[in-house]
PDB file of N, CA and C in Angstrom:
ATOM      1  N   UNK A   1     -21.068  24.099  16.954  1.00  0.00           N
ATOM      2  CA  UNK A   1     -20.172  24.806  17.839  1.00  0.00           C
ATOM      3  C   UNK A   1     -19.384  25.839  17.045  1.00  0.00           C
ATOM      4  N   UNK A   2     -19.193  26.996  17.402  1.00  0.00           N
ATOM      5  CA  UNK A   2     -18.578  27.907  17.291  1.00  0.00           C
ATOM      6  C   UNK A   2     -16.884  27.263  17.471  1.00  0.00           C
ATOM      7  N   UNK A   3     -16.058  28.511  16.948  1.00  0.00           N
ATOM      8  CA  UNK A   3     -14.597  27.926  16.468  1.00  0.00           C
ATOM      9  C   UNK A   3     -13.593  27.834  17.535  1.00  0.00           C
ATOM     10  N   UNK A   4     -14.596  28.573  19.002  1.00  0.00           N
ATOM     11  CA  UNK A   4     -13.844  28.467  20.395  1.00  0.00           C
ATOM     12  C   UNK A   4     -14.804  27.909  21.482  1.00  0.00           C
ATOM     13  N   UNK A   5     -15.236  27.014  21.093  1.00  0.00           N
ATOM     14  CA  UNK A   5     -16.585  26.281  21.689  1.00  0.00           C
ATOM     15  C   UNK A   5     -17.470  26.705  22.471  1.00  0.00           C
ATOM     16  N   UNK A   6     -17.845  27.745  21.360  1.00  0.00           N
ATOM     17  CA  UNK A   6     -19.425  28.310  21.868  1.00  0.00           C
ATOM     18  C   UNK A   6     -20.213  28.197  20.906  1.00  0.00           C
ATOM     19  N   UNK A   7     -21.478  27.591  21.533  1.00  0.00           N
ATOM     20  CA  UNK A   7     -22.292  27.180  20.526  1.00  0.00           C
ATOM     21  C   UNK A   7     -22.922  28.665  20.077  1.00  0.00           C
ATOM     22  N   UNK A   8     -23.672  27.761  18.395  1.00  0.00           N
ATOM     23  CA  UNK A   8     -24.308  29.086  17.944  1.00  0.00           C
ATOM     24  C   UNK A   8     -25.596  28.707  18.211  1.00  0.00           C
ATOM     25  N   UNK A   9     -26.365  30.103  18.043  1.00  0.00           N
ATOM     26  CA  UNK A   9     -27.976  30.375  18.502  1.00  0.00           C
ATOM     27  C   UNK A   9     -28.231  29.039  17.820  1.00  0.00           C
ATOM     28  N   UNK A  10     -29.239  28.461  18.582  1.00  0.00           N
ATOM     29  CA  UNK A  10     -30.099  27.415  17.655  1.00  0.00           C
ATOM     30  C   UNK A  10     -29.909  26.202  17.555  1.00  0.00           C
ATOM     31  N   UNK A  11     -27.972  26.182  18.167  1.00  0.00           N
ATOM     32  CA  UNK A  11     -27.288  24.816  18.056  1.00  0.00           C
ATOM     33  C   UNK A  11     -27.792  23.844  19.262  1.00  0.00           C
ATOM     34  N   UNK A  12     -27.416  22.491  18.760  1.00  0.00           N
ATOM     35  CA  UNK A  12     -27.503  21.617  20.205  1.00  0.00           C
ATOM     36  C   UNK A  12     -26.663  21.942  21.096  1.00  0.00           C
ATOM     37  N   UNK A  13     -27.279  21.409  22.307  1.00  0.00           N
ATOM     38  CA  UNK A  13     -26.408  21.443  23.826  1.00  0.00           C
ATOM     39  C   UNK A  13     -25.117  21.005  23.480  1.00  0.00           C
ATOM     40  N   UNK A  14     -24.203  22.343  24.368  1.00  0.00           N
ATOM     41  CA  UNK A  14     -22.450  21.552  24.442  1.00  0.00           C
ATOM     42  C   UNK A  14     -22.700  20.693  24.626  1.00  0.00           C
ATOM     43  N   UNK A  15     -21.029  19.902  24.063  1.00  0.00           N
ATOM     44  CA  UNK A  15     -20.423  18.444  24.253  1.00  0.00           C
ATOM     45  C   UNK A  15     -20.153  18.611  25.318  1.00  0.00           C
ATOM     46  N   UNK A  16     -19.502  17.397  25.764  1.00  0.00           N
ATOM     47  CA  UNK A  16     -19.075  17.246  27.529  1.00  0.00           C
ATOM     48  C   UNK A  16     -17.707  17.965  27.520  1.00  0.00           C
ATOM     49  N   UNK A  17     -17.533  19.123  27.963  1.00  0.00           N
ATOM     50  CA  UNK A  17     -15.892  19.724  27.926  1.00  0.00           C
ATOM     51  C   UNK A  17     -16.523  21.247  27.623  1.00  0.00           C
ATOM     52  N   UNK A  18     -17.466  21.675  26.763  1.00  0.00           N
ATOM     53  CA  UNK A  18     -17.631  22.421  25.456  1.00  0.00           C
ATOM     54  C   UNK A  18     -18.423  23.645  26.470  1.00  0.00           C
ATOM     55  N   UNK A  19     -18.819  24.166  27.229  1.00  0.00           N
ATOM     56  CA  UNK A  19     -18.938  25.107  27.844  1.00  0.00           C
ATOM     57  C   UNK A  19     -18.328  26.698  27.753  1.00  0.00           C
ATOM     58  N   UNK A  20     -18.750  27.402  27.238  1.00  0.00           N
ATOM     59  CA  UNK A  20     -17.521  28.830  27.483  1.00  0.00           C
ATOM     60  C   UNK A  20     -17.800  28.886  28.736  1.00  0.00           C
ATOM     61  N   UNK A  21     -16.011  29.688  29.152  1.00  0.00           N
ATOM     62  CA  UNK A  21     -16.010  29.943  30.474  1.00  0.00           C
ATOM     63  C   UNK A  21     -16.693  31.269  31.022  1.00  0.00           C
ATOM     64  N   UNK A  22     -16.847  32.055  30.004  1.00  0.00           N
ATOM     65  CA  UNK A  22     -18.030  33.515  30.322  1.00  0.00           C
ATOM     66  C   UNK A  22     -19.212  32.559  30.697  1.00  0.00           C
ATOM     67  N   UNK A  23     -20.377  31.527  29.792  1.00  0.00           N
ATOM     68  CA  UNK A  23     -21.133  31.348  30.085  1.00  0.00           C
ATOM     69  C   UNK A  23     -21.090  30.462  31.598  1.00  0.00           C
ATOM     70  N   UNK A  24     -20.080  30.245  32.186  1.00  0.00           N
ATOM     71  CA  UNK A  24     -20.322  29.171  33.660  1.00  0.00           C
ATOM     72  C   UNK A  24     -20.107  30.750  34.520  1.00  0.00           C
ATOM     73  N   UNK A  25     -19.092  31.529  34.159  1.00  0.00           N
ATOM     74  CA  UNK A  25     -19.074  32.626  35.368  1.00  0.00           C
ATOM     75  C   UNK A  25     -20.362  33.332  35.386  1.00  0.00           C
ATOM     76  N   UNK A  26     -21.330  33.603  33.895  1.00  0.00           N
ATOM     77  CA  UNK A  26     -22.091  34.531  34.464  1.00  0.00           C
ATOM     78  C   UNK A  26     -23.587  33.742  35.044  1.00  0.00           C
ATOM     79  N   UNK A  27     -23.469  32.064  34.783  1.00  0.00           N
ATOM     80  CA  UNK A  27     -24.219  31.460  35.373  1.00  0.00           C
ATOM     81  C   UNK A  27     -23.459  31.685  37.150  1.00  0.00           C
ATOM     82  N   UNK A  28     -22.322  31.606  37.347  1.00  0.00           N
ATOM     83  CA  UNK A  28     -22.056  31.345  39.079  1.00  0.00           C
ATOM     84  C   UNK A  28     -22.616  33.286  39.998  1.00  0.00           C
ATOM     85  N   UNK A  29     -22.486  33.949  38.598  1.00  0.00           N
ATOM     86  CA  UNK A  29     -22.558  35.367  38.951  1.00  0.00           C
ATOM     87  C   UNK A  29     -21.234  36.036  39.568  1.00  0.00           C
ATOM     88  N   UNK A  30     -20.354  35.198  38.875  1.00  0.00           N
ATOM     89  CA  UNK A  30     -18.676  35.973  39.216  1.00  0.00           C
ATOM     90  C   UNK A  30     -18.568  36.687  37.694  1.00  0.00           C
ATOM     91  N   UNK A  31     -16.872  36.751  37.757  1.00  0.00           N
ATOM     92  CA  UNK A  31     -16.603  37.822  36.910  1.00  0.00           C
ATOM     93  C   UNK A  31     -15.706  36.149  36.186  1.00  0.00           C
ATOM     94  N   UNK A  32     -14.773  36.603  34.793  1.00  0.00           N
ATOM     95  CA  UNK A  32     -14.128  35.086  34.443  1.00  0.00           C
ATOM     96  C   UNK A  32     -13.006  35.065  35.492  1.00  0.00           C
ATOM     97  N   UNK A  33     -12.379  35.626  36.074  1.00  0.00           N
ATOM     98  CA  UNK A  33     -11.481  35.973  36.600  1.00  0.00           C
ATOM     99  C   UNK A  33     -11.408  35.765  37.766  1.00  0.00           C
ATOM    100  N   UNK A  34     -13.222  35.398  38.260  1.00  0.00           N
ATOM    101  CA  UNK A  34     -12.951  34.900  39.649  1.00  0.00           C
ATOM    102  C   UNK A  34     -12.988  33.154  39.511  1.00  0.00           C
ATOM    103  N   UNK A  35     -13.866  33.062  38.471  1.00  0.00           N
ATOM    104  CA  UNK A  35     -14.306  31.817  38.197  1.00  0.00           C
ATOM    105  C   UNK A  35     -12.923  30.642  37.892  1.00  0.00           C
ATOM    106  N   UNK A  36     -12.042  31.859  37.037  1.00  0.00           N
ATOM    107  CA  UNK A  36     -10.848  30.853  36.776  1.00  0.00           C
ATOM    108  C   UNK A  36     -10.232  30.315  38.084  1.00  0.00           C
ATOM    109  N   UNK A  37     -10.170  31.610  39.182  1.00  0.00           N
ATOM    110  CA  UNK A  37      -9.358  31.222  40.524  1.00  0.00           C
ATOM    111  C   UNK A  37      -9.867  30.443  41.048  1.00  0.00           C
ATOM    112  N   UNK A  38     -11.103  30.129  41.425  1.00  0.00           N
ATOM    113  CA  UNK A  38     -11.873  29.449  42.174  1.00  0.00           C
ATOM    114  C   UNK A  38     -12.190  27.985  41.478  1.00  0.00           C
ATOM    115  N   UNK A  39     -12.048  28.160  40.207  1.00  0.00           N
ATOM    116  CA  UNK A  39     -12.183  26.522  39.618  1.00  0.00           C
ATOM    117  C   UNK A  39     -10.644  25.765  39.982  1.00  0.00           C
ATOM    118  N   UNK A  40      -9.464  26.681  39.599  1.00  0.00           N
ATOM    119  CA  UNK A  40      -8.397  26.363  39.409  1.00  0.00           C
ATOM    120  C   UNK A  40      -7.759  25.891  41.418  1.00  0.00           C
ATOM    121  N   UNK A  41      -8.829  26.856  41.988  1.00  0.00           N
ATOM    122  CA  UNK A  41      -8.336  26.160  43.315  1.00  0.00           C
ATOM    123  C   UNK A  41      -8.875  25.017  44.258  1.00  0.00           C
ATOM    124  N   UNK A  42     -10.061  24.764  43.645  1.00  0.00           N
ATOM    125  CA  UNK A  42     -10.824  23.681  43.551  1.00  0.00           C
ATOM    126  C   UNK A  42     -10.707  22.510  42.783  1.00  0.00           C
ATOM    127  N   UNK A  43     -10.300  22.375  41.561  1.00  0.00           N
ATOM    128  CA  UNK A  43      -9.802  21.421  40.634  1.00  0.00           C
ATOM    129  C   UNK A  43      -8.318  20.909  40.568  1.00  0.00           C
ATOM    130  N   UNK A  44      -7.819  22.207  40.892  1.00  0.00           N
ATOM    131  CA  UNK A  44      -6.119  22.025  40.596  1.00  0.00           C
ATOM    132  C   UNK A  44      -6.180  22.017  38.948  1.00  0.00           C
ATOM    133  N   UNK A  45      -6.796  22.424  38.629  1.00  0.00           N
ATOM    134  CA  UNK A  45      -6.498  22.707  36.317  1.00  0.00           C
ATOM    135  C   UNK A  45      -7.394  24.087  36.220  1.00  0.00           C
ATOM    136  N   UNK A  46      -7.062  24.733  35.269  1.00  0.00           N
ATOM    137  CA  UNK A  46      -7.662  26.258  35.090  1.00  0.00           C
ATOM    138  C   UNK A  46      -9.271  25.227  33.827  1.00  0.00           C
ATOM    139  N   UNK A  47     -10.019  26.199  33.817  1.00  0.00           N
ATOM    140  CA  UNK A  47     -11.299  25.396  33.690  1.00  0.00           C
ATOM    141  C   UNK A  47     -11.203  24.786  32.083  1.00  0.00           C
ATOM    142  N   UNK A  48     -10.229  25.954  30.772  1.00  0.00           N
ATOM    143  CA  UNK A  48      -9.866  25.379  29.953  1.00  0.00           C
ATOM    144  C   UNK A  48      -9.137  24.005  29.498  1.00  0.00           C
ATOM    145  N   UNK A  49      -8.723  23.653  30.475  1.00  0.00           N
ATOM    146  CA  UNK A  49      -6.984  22.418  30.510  1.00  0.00           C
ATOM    147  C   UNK A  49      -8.315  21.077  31.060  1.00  0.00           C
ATOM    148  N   UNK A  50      -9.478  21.394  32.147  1.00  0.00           N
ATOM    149  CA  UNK A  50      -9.986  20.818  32.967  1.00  0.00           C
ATOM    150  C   UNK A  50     -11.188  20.339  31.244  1.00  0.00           C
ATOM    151  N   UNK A  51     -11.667  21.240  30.388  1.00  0.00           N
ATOM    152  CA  UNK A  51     -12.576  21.224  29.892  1.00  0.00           C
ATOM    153  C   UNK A  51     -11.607  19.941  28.696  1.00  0.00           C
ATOM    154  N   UNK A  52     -10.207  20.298  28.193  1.00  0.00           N
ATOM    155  CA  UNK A  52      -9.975  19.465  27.266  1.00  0.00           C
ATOM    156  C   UNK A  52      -9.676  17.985  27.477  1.00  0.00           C
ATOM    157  N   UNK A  53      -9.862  17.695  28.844  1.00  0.00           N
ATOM    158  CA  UNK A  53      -9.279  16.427  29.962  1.00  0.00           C
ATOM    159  C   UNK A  53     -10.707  15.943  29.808  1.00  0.00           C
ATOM    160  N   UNK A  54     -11.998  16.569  29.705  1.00  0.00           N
ATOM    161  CA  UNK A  54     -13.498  15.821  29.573  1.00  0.00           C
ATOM    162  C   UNK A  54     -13.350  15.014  28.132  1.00  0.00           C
ATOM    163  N   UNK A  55     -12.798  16.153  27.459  1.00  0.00           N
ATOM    164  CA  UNK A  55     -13.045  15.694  25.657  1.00  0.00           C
ATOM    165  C   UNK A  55     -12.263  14.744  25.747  1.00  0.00           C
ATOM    166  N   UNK A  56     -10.936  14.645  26.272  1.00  0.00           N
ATOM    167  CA  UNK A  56      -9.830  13.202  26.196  1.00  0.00           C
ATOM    168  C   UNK A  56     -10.592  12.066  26.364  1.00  0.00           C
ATOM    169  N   UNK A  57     -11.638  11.962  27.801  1.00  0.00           N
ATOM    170  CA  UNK A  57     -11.791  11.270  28.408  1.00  0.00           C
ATOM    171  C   UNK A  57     -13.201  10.396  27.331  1.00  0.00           C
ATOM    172  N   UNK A  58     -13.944  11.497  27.038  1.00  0.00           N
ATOM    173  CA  UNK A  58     -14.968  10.978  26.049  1.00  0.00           C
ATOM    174  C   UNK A  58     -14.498  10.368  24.675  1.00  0.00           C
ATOM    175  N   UNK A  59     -13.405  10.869  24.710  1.00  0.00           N
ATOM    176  CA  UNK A  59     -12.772  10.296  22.975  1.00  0.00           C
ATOM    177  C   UNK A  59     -12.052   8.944  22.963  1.00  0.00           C
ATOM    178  N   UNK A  60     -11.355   8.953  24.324  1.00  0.00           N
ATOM    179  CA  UNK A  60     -10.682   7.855  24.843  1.00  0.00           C
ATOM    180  C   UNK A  60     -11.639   6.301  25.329  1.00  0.00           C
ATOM    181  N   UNK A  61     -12.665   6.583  25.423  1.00  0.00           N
ATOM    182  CA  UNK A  61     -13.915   5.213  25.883  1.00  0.00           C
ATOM    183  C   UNK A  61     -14.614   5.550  24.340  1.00  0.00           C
ATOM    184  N   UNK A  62     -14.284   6.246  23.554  1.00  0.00           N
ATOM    185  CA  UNK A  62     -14.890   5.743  22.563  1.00  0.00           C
ATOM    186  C   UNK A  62     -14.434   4.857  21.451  1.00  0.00           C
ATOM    187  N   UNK A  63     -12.665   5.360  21.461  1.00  0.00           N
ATOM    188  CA  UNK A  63     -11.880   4.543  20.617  1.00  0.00           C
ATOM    189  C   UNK A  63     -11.617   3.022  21.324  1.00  0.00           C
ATOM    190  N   UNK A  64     -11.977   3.090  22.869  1.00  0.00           N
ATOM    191  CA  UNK A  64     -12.363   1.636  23.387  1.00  0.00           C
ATOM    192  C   UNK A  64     -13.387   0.971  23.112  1.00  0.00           C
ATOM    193  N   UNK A  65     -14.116   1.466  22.839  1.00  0.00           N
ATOM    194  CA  UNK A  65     -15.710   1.109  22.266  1.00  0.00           C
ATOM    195  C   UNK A  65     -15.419   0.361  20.784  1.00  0.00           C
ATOM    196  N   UNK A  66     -14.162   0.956  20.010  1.00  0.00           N
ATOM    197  CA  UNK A  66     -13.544   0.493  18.650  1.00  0.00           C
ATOM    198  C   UNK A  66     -14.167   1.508  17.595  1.00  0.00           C
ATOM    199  N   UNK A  67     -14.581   2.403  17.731  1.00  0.00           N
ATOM    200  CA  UNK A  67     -14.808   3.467  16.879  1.00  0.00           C
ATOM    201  C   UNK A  67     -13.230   4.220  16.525  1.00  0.00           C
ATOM    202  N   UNK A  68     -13.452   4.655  14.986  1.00  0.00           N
ATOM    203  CA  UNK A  68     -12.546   4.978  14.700  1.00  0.00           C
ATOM    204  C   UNK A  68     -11.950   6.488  14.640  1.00  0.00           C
ATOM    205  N   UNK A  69     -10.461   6.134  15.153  1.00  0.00           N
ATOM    206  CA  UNK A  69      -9.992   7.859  15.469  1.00  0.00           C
ATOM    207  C   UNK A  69     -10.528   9.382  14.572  1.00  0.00           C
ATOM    208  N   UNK A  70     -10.742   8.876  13.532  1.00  0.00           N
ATOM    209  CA  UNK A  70     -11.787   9.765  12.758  1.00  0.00           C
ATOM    210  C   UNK A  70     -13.236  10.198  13.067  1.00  0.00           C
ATOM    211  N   UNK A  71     -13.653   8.995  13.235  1.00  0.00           N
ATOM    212  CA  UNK A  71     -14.788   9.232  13.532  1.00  0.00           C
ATOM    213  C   UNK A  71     -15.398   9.567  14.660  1.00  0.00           C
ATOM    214  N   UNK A  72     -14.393   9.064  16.038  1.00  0.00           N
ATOM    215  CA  UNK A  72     -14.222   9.810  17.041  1.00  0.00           C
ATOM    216  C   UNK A  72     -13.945  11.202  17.507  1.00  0.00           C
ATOM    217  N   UNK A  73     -12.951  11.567  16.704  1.00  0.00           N
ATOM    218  CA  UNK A  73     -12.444  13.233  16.299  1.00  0.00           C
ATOM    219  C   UNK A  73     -13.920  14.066  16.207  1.00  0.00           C
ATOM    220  N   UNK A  74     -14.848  13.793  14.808  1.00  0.00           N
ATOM    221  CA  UNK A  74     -15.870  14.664  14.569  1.00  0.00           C
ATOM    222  C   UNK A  74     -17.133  13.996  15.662  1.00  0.00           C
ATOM    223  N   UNK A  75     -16.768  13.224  16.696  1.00  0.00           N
ATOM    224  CA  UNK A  75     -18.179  12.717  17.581  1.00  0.00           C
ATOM    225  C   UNK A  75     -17.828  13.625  18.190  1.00  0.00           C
ATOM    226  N   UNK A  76     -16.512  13.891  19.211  1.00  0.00           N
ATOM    227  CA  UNK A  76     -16.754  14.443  20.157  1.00  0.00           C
ATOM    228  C   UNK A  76     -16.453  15.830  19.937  1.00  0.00           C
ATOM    229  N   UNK A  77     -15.810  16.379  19.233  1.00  0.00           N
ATOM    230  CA  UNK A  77     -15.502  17.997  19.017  1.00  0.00           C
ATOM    231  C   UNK A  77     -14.337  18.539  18.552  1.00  0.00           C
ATOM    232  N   UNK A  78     -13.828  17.744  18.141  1.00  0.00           N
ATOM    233  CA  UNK A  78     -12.132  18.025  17.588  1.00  0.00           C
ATOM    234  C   UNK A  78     -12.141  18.604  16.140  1.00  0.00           C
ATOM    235  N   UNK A  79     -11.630  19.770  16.318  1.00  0.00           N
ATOM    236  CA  UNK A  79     -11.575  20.167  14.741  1.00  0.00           C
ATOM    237  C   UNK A  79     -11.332  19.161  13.685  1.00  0.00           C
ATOM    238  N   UNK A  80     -10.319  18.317  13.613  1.00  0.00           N
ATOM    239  CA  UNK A  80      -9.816  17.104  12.653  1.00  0.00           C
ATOM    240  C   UNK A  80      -9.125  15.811  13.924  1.00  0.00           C
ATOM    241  N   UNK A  81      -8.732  15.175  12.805  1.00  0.00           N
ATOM    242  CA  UNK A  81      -8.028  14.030  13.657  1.00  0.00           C
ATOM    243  C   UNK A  81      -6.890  14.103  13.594  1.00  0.00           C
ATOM    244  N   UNK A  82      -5.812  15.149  13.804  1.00  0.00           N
ATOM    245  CA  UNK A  82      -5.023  14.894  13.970  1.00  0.00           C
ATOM    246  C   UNK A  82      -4.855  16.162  15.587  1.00  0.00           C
ATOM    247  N   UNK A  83      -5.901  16.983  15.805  1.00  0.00           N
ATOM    248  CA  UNK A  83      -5.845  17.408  17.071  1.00  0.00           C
ATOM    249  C   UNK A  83      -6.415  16.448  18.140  1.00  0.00           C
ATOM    250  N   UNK A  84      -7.182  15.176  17.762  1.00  0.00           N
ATOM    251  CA  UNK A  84      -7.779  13.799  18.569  1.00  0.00           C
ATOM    252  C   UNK A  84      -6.058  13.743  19.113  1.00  0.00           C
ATOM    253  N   UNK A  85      -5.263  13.392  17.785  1.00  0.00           N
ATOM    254  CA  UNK A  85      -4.068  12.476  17.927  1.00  0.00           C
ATOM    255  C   UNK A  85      -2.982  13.777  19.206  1.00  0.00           C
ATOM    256  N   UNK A  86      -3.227  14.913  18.459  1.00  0.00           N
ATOM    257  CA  UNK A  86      -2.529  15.655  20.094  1.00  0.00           C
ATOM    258  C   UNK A  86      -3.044  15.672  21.475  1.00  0.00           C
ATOM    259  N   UNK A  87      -3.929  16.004  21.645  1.00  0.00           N
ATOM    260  CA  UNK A  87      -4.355  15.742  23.114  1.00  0.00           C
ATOM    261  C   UNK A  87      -4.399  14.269  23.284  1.00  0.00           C
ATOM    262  N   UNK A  88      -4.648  13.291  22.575  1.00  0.00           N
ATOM    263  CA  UNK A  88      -3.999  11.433  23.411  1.00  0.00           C
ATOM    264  C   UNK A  88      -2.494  12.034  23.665  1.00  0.00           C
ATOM    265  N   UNK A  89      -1.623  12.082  23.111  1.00  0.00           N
ATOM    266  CA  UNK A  89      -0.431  12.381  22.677  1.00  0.00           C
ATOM    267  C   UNK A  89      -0.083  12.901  24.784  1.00  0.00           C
ATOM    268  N   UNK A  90      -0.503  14.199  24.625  1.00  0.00           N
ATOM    269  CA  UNK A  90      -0.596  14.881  25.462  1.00  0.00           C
ATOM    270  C   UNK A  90      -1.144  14.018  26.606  1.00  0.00           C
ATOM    271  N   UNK A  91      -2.478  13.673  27.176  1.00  0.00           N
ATOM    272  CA  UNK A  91      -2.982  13.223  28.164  1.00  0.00           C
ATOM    273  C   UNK A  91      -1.996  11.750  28.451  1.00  0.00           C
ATOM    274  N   UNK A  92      -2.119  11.155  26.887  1.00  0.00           N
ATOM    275  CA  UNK A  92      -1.635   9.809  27.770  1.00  0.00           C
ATOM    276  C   UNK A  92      -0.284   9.254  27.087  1.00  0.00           C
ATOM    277  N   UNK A  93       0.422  10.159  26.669  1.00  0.00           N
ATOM    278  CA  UNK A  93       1.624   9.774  26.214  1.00  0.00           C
ATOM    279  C   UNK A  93       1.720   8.228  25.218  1.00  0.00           C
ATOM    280  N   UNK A  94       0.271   8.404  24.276  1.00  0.00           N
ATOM    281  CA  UNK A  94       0.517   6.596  23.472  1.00  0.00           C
ATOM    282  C   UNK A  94      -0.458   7.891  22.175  1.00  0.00           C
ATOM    283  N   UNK A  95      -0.231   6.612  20.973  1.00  0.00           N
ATOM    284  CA  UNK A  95      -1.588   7.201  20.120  1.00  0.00           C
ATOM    285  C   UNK A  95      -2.696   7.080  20.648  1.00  0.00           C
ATOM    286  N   UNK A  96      -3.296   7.185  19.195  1.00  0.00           N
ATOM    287  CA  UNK A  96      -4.951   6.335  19.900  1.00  0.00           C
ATOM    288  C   UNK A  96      -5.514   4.897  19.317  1.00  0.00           C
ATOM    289  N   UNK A  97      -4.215   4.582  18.190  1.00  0.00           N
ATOM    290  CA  UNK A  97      -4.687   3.050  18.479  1.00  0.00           C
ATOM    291  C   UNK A  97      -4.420   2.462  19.302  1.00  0.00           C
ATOM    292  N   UNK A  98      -3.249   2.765  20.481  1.00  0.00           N
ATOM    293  CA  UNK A  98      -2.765   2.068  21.688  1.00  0.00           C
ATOM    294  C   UNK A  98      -3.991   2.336  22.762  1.00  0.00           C
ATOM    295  N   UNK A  99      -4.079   3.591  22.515  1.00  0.00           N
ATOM    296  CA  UNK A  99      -5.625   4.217  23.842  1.00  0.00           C
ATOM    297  C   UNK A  99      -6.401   2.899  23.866  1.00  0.00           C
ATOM    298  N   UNK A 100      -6.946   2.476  22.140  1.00  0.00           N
ATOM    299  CA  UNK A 100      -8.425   2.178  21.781  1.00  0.00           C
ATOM    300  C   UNK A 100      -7.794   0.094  22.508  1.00  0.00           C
ATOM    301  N   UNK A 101      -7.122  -0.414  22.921  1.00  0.00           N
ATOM    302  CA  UNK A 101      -6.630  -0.901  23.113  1.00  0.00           C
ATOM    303  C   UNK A 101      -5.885  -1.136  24.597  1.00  0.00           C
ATOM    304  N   UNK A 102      -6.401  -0.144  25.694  1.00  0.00           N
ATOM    305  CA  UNK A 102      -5.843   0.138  26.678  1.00  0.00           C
ATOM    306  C   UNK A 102      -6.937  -0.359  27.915  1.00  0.00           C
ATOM    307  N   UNK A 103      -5.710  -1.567  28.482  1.00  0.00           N
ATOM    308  CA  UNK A 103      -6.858  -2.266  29.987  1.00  0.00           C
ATOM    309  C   UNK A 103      -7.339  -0.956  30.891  1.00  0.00           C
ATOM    310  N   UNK A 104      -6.539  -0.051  30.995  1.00  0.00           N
ATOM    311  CA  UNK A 104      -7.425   1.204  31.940  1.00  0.00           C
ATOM    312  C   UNK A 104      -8.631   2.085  31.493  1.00  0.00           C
ATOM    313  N   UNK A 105      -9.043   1.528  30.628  1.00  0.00           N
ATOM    314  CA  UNK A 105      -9.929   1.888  30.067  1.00  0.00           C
ATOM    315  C   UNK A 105     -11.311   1.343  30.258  1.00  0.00           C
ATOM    316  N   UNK A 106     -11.231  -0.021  31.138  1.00  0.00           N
ATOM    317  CA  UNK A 106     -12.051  -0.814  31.386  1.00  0.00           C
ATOM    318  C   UNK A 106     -13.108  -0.173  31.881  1.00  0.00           C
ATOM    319  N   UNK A 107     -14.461  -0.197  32.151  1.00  0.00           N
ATOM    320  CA  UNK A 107     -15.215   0.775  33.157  1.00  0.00           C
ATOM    321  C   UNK A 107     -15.924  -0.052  34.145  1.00  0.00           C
ATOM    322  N   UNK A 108     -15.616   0.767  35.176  1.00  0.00           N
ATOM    323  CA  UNK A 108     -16.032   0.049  36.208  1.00  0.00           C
ATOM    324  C   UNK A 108     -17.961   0.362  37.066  1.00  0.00           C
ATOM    325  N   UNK A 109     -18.403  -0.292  36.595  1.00  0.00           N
ATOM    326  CA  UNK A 109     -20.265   0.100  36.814  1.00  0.00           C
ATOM    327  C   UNK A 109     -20.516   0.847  38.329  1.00  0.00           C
ATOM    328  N   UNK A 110     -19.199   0.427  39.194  1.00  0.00           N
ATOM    329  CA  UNK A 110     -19.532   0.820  40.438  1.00  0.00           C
ATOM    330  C   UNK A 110     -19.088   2.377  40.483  1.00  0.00           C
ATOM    331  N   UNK A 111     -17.813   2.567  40.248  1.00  0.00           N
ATOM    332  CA  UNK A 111     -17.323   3.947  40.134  1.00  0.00           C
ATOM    333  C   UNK A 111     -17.859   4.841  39.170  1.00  0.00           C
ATOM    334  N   UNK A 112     -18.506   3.999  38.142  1.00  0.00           N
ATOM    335  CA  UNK A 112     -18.526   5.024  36.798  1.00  0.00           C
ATOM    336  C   UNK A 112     -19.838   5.008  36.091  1.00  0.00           C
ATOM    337  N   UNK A 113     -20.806   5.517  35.973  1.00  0.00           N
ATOM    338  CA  UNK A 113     -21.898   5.034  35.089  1.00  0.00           C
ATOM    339  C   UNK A 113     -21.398   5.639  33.488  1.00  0.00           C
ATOM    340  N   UNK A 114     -21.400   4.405  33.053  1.00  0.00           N
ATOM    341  CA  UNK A 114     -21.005   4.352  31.807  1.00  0.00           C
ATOM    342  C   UNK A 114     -22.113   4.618  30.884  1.00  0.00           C
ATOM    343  N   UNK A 115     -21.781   5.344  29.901  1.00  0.00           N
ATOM    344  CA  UNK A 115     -22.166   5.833  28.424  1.00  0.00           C
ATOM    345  C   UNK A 115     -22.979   4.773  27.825  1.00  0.00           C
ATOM    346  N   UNK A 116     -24.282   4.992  27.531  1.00  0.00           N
ATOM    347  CA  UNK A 116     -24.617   4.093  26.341  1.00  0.00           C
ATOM    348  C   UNK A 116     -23.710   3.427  25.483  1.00  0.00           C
ATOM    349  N   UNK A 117     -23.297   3.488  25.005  1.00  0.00           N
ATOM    350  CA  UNK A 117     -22.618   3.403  24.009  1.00  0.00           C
ATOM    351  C   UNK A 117     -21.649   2.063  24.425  1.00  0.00           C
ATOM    352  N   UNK A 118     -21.273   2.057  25.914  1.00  0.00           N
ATOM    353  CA  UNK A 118     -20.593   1.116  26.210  1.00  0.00           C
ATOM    354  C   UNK A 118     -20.764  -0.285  27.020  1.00  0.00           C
ATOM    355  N   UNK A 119     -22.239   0.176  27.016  1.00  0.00           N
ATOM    356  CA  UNK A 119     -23.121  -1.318  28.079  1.00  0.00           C
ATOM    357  C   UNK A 119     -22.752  -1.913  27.064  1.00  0.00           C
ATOM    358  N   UNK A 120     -23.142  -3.438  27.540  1.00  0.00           N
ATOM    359  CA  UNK A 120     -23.170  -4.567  26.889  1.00  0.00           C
ATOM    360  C   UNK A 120     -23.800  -4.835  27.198  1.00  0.00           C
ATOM    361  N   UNK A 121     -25.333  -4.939  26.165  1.00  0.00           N
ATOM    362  CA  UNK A 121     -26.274  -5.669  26.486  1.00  0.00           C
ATOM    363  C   UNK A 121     -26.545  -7.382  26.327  1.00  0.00           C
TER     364      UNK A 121
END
């Protein structure tokens, strides 16, 4: 990934969040400007705020999983671990050893198809 999460030629598929917002407008065939209004009035979050709430969410079932805030940081896309530790900070007002540790975190098979990573086989 590029240093504003756009991938470079050649790279693997974005992370879950990791999309530029040029590349979704000129996939919808708007301009960014319509795309922001129309996500932002559809979502209620402008598509950036909406994109770093995916990465929370993936970083957050992983430090439930018991992977560590480090190693979580470079899974899902965080420059270092201490921008992991701002957006928990931010989304859920705890660290992330409290996150990795958190009953709402539970997943529920009916609402949610859960991640490899988190079946129990």
């Amino acid at each position: 990934m590029g240093s504003r999460g756009r991938a470079h030629p050649g790279a693997a598929a974005p992370r879950r969040g990791g999309v530029a917002v040029e590349r979704l407008a000129a996939e919808a065939g708007w301009s960014r400007k319509r795309l922001w209004s129309r996500f932002r009035s559809q979502v209620g979050l402008g598509p950036k705020r909406a994109a770093r709430l995916v990465r929370f969410d993936e970083a957050a079932h992983r430090l439930a999983a018991g992977r560590s805030p480090a190693q979580v940081a470079a899974e899902v896309g965080y420059a270092d671990q201490s921008h992991l530790h701002r957006d928990v900070r931010t989304f859920a007002g705890v660290t992330p050893a409290a996150v990795a540790g958190a009953p709402w975190l539970a997943v529920d098979p009916v609402a949610w198809d859960a991640p490899g990573y988190l079946t129990r086989a």
